[in-house]
N, C-alpha and C. Protein backbone atom coordinates (compact mmCIF):
# COMPACT_ATOMS: atom_id res chain seq x y z
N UNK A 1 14.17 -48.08 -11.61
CA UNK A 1 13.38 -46.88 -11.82
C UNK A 1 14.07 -46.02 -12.88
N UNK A 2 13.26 -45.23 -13.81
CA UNK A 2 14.18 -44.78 -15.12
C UNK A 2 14.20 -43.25 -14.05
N UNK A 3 15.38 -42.61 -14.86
CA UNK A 3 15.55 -41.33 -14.82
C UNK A 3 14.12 -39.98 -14.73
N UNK A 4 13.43 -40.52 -15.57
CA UNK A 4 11.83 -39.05 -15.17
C UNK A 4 11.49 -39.69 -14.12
N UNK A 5 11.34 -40.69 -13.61
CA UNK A 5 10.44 -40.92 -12.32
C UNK A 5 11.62 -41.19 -11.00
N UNK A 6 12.92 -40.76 -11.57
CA UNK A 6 13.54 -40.15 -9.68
C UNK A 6 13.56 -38.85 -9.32
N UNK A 7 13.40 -38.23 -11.07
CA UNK A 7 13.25 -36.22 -10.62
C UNK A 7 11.67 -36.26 -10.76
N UNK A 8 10.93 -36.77 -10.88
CA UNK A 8 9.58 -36.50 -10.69
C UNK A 8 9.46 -36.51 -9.13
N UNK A 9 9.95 -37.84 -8.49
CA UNK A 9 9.97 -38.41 -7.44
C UNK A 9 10.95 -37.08 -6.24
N UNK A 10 11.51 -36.63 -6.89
CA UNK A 10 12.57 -35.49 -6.30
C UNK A 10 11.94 -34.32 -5.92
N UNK A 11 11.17 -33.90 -7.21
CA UNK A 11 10.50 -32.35 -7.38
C UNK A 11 9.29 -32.82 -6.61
N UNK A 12 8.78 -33.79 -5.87
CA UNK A 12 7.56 -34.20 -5.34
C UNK A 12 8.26 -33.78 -3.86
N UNK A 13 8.76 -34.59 -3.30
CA UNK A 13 9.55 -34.58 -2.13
C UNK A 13 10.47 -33.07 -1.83
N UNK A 14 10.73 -32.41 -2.58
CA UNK A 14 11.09 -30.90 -2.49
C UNK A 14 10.22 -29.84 -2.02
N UNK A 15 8.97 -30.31 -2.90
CA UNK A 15 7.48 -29.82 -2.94
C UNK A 15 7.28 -29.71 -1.31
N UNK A 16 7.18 -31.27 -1.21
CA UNK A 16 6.42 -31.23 0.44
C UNK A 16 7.13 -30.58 1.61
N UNK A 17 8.51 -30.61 1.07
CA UNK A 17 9.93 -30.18 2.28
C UNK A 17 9.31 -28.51 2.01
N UNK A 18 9.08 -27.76 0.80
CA UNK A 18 8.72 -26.19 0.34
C UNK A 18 7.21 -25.74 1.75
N UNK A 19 6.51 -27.10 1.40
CA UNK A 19 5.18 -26.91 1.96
C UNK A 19 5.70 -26.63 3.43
N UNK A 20 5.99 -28.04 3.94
CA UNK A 20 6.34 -27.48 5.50
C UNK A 20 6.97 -26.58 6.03
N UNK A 21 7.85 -25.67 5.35
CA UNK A 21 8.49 -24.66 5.82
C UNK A 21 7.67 -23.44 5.39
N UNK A 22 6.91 -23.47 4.34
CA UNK A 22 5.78 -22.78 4.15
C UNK A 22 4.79 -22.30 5.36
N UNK A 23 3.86 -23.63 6.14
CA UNK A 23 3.31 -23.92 6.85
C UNK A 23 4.11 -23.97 8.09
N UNK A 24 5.05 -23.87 9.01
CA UNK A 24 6.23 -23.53 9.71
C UNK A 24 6.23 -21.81 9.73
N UNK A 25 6.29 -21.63 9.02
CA UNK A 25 6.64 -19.86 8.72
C UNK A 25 5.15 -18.99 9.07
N UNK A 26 4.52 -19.78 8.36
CA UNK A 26 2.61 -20.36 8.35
C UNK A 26 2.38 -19.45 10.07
N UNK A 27 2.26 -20.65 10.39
CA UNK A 27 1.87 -20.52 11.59
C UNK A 27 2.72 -19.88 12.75
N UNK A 28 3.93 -19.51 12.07
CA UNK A 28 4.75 -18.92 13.35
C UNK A 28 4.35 -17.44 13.66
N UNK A 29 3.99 -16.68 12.15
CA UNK A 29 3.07 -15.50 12.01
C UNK A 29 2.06 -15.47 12.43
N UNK A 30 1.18 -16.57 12.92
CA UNK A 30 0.04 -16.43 13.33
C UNK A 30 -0.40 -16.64 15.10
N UNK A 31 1.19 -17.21 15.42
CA UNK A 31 1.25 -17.38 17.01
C UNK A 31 1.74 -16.56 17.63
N UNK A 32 2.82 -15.39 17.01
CA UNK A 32 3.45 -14.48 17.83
C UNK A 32 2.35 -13.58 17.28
N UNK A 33 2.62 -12.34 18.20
CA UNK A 33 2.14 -11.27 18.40
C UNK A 33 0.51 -11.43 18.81
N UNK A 34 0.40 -12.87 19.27
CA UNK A 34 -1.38 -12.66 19.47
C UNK A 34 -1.88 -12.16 20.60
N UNK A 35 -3.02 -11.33 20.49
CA UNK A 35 -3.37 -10.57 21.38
C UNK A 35 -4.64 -11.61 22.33
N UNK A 36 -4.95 -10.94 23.50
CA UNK A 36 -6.52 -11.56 23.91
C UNK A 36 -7.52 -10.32 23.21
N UNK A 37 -8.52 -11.63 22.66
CA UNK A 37 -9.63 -11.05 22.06
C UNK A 37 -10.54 -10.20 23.23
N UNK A 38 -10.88 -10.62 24.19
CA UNK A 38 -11.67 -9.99 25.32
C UNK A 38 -11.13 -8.78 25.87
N UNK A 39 -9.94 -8.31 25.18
CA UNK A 39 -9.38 -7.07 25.72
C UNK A 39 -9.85 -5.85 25.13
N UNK A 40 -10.77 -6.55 24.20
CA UNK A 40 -11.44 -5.25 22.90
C UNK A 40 -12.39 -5.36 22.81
N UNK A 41 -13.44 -4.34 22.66
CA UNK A 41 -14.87 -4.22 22.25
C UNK A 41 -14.71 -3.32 21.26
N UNK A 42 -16.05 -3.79 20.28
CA UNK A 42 -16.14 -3.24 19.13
C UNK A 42 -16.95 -2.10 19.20
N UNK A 43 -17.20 -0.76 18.38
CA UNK A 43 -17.46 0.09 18.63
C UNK A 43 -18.88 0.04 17.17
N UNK A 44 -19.68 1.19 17.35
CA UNK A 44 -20.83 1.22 16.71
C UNK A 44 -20.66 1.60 14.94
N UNK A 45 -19.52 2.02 15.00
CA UNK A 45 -18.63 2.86 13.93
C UNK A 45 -18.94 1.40 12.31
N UNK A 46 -20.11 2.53 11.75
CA UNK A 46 -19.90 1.27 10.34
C UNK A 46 -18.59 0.76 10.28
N UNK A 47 -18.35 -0.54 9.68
CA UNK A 47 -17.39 -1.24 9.00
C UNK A 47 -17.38 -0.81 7.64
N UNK A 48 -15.93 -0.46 7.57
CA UNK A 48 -15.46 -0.44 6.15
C UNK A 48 -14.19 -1.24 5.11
N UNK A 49 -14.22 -0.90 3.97
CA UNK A 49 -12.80 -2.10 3.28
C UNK A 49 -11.82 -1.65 3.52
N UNK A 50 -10.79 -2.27 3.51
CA UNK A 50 -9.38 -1.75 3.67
C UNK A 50 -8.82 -2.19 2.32
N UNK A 51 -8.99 -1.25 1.41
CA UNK A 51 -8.10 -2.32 -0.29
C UNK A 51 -9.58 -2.71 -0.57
N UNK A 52 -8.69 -4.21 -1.44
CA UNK A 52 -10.57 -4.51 -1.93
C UNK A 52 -10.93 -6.02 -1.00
N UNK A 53 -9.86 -6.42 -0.12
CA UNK A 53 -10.49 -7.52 0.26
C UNK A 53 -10.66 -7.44 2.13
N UNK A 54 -10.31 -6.96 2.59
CA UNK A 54 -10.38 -6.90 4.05
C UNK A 54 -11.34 -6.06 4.71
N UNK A 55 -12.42 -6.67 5.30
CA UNK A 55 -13.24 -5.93 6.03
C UNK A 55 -12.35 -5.18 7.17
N UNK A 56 -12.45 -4.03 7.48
CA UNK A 56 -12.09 -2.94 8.65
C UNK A 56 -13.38 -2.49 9.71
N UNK A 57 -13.09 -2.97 10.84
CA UNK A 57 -13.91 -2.30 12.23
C UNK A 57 -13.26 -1.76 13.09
N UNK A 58 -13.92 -0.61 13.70
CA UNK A 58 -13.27 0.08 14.82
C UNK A 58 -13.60 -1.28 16.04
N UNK A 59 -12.56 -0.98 16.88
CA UNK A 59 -12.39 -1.42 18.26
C UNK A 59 -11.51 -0.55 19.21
N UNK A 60 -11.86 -0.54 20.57
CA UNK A 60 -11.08 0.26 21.20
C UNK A 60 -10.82 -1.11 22.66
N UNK A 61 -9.87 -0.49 23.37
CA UNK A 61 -9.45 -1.70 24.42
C UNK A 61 -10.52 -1.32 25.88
N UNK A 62 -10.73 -2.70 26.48
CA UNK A 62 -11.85 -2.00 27.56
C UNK A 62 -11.38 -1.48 28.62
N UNK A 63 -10.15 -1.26 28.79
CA UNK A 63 -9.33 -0.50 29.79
C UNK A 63 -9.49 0.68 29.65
N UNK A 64 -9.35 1.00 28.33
CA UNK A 64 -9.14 2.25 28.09
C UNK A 64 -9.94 2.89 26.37
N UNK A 65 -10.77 3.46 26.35
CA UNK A 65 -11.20 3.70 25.22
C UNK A 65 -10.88 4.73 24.53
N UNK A 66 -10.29 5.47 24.92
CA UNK A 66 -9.31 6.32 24.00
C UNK A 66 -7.86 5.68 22.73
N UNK A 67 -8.02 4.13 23.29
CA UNK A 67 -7.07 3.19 22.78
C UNK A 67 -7.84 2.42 21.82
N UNK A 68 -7.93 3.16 20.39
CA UNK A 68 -8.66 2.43 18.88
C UNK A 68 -7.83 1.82 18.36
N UNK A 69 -8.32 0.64 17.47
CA UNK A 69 -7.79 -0.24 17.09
C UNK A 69 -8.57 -0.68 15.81
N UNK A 70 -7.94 -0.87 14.60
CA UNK A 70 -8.37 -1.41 13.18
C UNK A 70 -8.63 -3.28 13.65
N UNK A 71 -9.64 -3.43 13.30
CA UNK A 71 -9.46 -4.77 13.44
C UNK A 71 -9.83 -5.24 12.16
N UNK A 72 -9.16 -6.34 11.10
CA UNK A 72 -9.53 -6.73 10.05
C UNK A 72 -9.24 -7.72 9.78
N UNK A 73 -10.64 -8.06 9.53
CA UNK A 73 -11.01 -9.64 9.39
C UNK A 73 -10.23 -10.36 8.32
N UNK A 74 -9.96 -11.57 8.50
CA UNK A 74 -8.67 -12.33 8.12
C UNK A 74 -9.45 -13.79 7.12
N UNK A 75 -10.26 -13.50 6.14
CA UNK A 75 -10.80 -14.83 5.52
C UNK A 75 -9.76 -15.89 5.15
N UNK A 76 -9.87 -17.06 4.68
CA UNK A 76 -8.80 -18.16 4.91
C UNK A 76 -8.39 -17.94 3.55
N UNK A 77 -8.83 -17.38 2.33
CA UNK A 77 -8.41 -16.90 0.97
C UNK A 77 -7.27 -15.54 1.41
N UNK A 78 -7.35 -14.96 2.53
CA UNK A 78 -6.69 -13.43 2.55
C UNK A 78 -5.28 -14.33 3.67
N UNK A 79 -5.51 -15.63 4.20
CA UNK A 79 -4.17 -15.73 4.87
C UNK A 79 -2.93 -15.06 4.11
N UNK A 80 -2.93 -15.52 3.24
CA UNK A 80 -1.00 -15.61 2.23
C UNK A 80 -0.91 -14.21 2.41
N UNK A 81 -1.97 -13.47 1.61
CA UNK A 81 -1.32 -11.92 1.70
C UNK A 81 -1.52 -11.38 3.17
N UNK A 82 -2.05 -11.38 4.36
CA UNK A 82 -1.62 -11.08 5.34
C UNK A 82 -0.49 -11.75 5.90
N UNK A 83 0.13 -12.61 5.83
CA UNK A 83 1.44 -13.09 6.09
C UNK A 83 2.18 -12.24 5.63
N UNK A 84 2.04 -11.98 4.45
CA UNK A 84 2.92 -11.14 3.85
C UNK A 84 3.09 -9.41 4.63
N UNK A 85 2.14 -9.07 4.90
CA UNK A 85 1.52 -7.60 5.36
C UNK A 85 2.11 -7.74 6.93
N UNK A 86 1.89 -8.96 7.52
CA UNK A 86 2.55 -9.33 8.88
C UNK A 86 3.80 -8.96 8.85
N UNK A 87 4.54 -9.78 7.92
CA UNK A 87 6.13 -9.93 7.83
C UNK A 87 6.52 -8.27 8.17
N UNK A 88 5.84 -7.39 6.70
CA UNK A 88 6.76 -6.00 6.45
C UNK A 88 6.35 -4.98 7.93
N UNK A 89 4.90 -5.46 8.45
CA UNK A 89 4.55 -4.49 9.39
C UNK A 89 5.52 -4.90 10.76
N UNK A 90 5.77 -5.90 11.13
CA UNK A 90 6.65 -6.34 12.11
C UNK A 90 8.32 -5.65 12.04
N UNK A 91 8.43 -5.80 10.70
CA UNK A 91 9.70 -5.41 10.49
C UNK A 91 10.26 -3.43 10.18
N UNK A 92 8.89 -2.96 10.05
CA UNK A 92 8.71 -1.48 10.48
C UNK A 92 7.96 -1.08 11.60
N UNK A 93 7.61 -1.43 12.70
CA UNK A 93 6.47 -0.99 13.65
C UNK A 93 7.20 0.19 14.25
N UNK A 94 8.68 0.76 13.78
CA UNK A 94 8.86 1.46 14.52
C UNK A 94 8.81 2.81 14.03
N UNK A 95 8.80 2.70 12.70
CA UNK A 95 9.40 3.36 11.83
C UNK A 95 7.85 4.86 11.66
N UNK A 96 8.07 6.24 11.36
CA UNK A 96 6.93 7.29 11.61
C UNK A 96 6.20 6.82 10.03
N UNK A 97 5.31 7.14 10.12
CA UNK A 97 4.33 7.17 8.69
C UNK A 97 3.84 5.37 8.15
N UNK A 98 4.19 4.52 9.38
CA UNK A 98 4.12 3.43 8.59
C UNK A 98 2.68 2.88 9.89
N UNK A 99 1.87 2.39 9.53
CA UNK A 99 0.85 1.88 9.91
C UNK A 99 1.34 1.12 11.69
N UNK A 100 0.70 1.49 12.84
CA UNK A 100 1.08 0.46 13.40
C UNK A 100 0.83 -0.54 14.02
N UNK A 101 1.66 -1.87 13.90
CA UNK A 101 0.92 -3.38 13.75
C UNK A 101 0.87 -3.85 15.29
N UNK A 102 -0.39 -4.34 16.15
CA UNK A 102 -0.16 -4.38 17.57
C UNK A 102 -0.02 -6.46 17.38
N UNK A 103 -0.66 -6.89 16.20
CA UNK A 103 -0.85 -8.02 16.77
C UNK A 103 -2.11 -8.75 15.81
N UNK A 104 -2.15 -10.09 15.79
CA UNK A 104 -3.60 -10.86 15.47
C UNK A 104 -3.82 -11.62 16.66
N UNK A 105 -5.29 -11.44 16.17
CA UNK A 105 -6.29 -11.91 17.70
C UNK A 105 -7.24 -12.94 17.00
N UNK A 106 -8.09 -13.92 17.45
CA UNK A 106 -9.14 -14.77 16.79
C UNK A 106 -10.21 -14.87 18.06
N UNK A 107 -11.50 -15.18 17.45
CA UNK A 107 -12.90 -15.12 18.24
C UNK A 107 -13.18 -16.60 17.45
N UNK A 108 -13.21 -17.76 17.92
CA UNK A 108 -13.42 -18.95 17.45
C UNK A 108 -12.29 -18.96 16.13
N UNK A 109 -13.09 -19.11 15.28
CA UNK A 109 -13.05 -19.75 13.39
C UNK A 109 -12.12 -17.97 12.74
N UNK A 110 -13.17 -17.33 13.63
CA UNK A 110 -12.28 -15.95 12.98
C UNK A 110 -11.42 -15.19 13.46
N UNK A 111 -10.16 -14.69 12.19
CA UNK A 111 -9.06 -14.33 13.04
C UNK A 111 -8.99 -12.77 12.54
N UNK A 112 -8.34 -12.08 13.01
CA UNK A 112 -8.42 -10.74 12.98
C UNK A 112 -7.12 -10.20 13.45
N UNK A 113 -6.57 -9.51 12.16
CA UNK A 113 -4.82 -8.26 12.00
C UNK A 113 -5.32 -7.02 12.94
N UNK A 114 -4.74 -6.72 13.59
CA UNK A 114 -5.14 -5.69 14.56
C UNK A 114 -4.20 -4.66 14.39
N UNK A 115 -4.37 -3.49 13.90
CA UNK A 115 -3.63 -2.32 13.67
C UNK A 115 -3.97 -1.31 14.21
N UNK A 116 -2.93 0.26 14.24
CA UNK A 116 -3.67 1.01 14.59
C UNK A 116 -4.69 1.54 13.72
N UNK A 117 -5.63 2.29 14.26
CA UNK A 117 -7.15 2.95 13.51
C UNK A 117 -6.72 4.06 12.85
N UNK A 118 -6.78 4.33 11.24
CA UNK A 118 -6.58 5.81 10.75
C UNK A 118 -7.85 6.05 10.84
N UNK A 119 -8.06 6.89 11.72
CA UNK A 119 -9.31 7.44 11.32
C UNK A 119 -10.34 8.29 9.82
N UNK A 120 -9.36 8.67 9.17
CA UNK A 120 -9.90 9.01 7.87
C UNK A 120 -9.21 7.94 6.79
N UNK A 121 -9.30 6.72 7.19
CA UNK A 121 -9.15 5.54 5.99
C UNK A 121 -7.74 5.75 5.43
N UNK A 122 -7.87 4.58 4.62
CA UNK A 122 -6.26 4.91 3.44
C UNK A 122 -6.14 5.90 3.11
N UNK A 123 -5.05 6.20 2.48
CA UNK A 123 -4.62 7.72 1.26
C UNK A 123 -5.71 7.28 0.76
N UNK A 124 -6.70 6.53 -0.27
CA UNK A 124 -7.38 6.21 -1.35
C UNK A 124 -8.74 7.05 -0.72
N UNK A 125 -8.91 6.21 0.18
CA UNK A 125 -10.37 6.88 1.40
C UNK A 125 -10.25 8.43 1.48
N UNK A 126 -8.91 8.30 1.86
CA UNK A 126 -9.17 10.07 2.45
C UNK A 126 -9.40 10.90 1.16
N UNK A 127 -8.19 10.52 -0.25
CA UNK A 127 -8.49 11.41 -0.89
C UNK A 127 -9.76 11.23 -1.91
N UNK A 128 -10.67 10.76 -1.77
CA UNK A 128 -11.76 10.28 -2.56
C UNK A 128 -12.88 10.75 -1.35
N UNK A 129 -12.41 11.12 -0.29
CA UNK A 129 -13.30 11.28 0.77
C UNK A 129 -13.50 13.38 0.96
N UNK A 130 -12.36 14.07 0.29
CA UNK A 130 -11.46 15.20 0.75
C UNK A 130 -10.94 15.53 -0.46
N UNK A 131 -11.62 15.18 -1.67
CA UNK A 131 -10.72 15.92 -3.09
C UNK A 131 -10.61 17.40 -3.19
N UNK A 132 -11.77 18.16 -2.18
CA UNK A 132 -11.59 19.16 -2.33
C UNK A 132 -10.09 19.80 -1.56
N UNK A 133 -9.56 19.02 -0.48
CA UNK A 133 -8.55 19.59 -0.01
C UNK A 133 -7.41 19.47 -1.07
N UNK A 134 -7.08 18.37 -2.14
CA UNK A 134 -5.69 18.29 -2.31
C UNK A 134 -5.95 19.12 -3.95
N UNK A 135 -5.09 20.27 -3.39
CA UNK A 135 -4.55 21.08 -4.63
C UNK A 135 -3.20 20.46 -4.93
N UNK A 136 -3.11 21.73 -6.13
CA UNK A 136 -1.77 21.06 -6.91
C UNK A 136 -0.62 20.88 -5.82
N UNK A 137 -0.30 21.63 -4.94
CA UNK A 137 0.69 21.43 -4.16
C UNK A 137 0.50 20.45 -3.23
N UNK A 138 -0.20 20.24 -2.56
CA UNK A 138 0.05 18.88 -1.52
C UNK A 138 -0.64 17.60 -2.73
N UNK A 139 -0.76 17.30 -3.88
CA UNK A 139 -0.84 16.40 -5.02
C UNK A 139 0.58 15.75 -4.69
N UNK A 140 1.50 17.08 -5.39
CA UNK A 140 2.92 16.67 -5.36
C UNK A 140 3.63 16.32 -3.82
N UNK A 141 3.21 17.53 -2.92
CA UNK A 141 3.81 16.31 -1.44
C UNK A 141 3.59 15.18 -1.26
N UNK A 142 2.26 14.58 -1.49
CA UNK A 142 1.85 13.35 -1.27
C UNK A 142 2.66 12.53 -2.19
N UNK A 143 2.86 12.81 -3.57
CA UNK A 143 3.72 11.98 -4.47
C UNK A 143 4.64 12.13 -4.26
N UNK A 144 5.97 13.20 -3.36
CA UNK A 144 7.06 12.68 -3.34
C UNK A 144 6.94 12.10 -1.98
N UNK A 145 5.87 11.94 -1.31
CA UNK A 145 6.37 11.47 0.32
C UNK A 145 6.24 10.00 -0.36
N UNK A 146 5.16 9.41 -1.19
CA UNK A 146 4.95 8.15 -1.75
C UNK A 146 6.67 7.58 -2.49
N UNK A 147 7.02 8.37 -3.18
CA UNK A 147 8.30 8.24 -3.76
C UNK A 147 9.24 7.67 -2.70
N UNK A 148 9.60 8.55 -1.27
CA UNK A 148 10.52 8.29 -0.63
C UNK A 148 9.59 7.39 0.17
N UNK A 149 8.60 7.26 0.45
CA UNK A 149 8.41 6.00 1.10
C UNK A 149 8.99 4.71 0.52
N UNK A 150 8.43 4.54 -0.97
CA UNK A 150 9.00 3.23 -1.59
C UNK A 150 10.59 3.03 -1.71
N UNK A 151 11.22 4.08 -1.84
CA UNK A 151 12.67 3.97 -2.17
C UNK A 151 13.01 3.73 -0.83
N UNK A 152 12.64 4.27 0.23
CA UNK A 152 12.92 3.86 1.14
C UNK A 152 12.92 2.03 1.40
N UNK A 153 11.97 1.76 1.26
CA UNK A 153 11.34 -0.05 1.84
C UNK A 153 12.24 -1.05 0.44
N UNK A 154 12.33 0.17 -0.61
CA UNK A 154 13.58 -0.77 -1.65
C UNK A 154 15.18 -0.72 -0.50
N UNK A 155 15.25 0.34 -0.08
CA UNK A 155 16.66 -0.03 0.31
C UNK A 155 16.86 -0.63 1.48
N UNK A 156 16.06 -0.82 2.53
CA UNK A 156 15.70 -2.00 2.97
C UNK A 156 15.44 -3.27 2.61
N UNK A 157 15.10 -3.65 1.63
CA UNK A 157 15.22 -4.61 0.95
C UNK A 157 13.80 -5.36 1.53
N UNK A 158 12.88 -4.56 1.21
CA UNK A 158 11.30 -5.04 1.59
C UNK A 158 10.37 -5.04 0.47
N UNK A 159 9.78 -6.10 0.13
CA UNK A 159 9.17 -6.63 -1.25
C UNK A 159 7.67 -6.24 -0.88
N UNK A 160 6.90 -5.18 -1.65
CA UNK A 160 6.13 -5.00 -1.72
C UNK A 160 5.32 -4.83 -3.00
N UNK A 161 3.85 -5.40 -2.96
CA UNK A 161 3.06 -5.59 -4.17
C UNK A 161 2.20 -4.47 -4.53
């Protein structure tokens, strides 16, 4: 066998060893933290986007309905970046100002990131929802709380897009 076809043969077999630990990592995100789906009913509350690709619905738990819940639908194109969104939310759930992550749940074929509910949407929602509230001064709170949020998740050493 010449020399290109044992590193062809190499970078092939690296590939698949990349994949399975890929798919390993894959699915280990998708088995912990799962919730039961029957513990939630969905509420009448239009659905809205979260970003530009994730549908968002209210749900609250049937124990208790004062207990809302973001539920957002998980298409098989949006896996990678919710893995990703899994990873950082797991690794802050404790932390104040950071979204919080209870878990993914699935109803057959569809799976669903379960967070807590902001009720007035993203920063993007609210302030596109509420321009009249943000004057020049809470402009700038919001931009330095944004500031120390990120410097913050840099010195943690948390990779965000």
């Amino acid at each position: 066998m010449n020399n290109d076809m044992e590193e062809f043969l190499d970078k092939q077999m690296e590939n698949e060893n990349n994949l399975e630990t890929y798919q390993l990592k894959y699915d280990e995100i998708f088995q912990a933290h799962q919730l039961v789906f029957s513990d939630y009913i969905k509420t009448d509350e239009e659905p809205r986007r979260d970003g530009t690709y994730l549908k968002v619905t209210k749900w609250v738990n049937v124990n208790n309905e004062n207990e809302e819940y973001a539920f957002k639908n998980i298409s098989e194109k949006d896996k990678s970046g919710v893995q990703n969104q899994v990873t950082i939310l797991r690794e802050l759930h404790d932390w104040q100002n950071i979204i919080k992550f209870y878990g993914l749940t699935n109803d057959g074929n569809k799976w669903y990131l379960v967070t807590e509910w902001a009720e007035h949407g993203n920063l993007r929602e609210f302030y596109i929802n509420r321009k009249d509230l943000f004057n020049l001064k809470l402009k700038l709170r919001v931009s330095l709380d944004i500031a120390r949020g990120l410097n913050f998740l840099r010195n943690v050493e948390v990779k965000y897009k």
